[in-house]
C-alpha atoms as a PDB file:
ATOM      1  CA  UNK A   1     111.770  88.156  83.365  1.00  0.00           C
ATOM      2  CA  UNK A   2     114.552  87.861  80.931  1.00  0.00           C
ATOM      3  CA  UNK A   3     117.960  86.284  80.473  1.00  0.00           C
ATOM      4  CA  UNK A   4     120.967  86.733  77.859  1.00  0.00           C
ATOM      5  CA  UNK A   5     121.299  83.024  76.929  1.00  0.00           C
ATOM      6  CA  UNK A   6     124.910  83.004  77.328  1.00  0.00           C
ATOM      7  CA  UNK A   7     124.867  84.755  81.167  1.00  0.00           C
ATOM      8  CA  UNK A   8     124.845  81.695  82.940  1.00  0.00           C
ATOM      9  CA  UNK A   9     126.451  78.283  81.397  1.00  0.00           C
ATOM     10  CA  UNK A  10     125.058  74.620  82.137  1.00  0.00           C
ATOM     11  CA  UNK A  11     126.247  73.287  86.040  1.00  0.00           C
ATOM     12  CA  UNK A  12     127.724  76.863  87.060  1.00  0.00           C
ATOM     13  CA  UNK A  13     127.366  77.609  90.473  1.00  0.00           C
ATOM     14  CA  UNK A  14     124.914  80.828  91.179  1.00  0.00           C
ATOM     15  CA  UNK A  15     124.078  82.796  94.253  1.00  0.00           C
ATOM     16  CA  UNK A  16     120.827  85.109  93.721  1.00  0.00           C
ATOM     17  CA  UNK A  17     120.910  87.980  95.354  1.00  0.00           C
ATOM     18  CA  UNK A  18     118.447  90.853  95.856  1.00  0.00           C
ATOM     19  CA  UNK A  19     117.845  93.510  98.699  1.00  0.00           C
ATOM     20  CA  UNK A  20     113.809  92.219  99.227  1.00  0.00           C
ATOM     21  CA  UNK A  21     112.118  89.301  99.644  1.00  0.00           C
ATOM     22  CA  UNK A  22     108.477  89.539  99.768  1.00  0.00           C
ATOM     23  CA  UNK A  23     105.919  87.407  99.291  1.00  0.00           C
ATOM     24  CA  UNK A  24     108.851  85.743  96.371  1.00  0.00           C
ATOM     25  CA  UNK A  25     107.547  86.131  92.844  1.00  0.00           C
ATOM     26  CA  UNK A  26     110.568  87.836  91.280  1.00  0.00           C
ATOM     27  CA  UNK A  27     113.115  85.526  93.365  1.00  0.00           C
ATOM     28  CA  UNK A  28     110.791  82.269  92.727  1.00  0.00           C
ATOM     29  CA  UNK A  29     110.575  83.596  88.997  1.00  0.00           C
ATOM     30  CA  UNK A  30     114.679  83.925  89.047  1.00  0.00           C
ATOM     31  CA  UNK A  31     115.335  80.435  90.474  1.00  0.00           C
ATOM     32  CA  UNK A  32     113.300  78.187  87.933  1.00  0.00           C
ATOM     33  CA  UNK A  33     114.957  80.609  85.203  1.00  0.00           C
ATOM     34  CA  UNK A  34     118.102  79.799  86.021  1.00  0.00           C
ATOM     35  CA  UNK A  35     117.275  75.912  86.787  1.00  0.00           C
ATOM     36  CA  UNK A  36     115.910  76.154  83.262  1.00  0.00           C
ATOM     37  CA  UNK A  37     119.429  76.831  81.705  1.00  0.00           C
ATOM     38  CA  UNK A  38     120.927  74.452  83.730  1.00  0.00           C
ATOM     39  CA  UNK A  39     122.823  76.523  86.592  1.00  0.00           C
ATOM     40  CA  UNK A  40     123.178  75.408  89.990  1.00  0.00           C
ATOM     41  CA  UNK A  41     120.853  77.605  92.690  1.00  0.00           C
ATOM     42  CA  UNK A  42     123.363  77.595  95.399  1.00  0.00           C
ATOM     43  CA  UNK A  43     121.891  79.816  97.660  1.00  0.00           C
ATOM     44  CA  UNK A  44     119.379  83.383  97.683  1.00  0.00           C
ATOM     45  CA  UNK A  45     120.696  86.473  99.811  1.00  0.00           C
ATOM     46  CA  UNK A  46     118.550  89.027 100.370  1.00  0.00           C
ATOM     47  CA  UNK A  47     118.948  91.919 102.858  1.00  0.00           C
ATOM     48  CA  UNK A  48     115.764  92.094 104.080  1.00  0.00           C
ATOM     49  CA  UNK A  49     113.623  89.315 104.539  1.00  0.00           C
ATOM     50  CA  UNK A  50     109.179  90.160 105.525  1.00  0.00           C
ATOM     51  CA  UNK A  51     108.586  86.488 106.964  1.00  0.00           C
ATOM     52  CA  UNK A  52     104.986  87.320 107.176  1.00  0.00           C
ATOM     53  CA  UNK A  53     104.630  87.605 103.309  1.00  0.00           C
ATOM     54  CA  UNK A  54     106.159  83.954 102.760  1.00  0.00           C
ATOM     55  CA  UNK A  55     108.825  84.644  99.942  1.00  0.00           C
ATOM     56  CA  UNK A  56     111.420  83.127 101.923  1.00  0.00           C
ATOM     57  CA  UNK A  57     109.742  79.952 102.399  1.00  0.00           C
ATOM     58  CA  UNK A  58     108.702  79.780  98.953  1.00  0.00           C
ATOM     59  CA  UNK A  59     112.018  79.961  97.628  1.00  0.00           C
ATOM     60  CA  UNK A  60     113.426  77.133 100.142  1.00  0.00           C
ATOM     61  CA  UNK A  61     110.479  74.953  98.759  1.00  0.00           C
ATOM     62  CA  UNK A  62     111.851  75.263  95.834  1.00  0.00           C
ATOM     63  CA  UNK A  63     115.175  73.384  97.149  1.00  0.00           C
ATOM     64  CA  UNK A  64     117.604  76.660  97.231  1.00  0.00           C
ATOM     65  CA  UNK A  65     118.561  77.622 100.781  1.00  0.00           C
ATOM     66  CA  UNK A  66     117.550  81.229 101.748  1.00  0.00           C
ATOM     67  CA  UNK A  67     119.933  83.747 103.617  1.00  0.00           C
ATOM     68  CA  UNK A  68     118.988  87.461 105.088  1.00  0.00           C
ATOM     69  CA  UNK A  69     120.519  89.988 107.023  1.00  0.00           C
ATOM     70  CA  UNK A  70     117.298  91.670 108.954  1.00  0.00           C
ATOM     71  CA  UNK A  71     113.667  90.009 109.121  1.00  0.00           C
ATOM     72  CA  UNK A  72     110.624  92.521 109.968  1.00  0.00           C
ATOM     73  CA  UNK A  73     107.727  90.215 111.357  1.00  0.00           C
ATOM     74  CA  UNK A  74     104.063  91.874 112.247  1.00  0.00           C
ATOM     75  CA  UNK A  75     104.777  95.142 110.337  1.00  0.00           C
ATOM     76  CA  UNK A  76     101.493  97.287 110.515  1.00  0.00           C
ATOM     77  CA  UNK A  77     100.558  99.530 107.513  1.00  0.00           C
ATOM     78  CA  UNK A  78     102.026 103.756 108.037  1.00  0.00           C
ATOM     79  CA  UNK A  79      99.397 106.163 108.917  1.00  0.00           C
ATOM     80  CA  UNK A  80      99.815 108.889 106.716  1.00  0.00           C
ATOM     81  CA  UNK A  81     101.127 111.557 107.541  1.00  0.00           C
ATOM     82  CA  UNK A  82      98.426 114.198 109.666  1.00  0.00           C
ATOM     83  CA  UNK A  83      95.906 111.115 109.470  1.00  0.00           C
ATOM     84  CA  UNK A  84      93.853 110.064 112.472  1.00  0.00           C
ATOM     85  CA  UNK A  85      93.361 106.902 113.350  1.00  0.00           C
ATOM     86  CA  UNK A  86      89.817 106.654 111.965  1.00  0.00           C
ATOM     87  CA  UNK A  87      90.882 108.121 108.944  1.00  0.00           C
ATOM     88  CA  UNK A  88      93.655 105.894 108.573  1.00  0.00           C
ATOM     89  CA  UNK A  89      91.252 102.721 109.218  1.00  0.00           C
ATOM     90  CA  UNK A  90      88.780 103.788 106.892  1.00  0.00           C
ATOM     91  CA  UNK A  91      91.902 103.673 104.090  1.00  0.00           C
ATOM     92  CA  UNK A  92      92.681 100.232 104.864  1.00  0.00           C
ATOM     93  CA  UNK A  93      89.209  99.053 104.591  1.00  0.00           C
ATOM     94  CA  UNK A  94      88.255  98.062 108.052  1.00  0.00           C
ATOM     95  CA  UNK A  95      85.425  98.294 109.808  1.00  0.00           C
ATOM     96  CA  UNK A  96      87.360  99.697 113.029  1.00  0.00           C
ATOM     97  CA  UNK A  97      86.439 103.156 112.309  1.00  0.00           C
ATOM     98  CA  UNK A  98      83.955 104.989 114.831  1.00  0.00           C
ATOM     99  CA  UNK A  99      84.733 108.480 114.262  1.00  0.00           C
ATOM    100  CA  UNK A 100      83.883 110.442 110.972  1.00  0.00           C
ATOM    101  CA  UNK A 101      86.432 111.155 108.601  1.00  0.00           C
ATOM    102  CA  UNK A 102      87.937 114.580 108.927  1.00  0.00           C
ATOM    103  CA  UNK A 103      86.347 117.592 106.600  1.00  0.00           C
ATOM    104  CA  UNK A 104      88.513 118.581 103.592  1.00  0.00           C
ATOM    105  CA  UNK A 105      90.774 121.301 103.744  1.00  0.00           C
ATOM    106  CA  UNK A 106      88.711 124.837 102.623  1.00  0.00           C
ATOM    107  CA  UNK A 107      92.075 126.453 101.276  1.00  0.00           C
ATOM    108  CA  UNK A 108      91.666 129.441 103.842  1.00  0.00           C
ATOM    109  CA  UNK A 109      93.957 129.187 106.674  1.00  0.00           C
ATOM    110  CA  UNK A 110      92.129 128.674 110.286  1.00  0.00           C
ATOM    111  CA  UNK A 111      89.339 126.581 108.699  1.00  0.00           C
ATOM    112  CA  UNK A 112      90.250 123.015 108.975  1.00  0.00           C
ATOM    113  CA  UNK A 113      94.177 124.635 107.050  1.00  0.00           C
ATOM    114  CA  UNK A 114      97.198 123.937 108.522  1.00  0.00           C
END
């Protein structure tokens, strides 16, 4: 991450704002930059906050009071689009999966084609 020198002075007052906080590398990352040239962290806005990834709370440990407009807690991965279930576990990596994974397309409709 990277700065123009003369963007923020010594003591100025800064809000950080950003439309995602995840798990809070890029915000954290922000903060101590802008600590480092002496501003003043008033607060972070984000839009949306995803609680479960901890970015929030990582950026209020660092002493800078966090503020969002929507959270989304307990957000499962998508299924693709067309997948099945089993298909769709076997993606992620979990052991969930009981039925075989469907046969690859042939190319000629009616086999397997939408």
């Amino acid at each position: 991450m990277e700065m123009h020198m003369d963007a923020v002075t010594p003591g100025e007052r800064v809000i950080l704002v950003d439309d995602l906080i995840a798990t809070g590398g890029t915000a954290a990352g922000a903060v101590q930059l802008l600590k480092q040239i002496g501003a003043d962290v008033v607060a972070a806005c984000f839009v949306v906050d995803l609680p479960d990834l901890g970015g929030a709370q990582k950026i209020r440990n660092l002493g800078v009071p966090v503020r969002t407009l929507v959270a989304f807690e307990d957000i499962e991965p998508r299924r693709p689009r067309g997948a099945t279930d089993a298909h769709h576990l076997r993606r992620q990596g979990t052991r969930r999966a009981t039925q075989p994974l469907p046969a690859p397309c042939s190319g000629k409709r009616g086999r397997g084609c939408p």
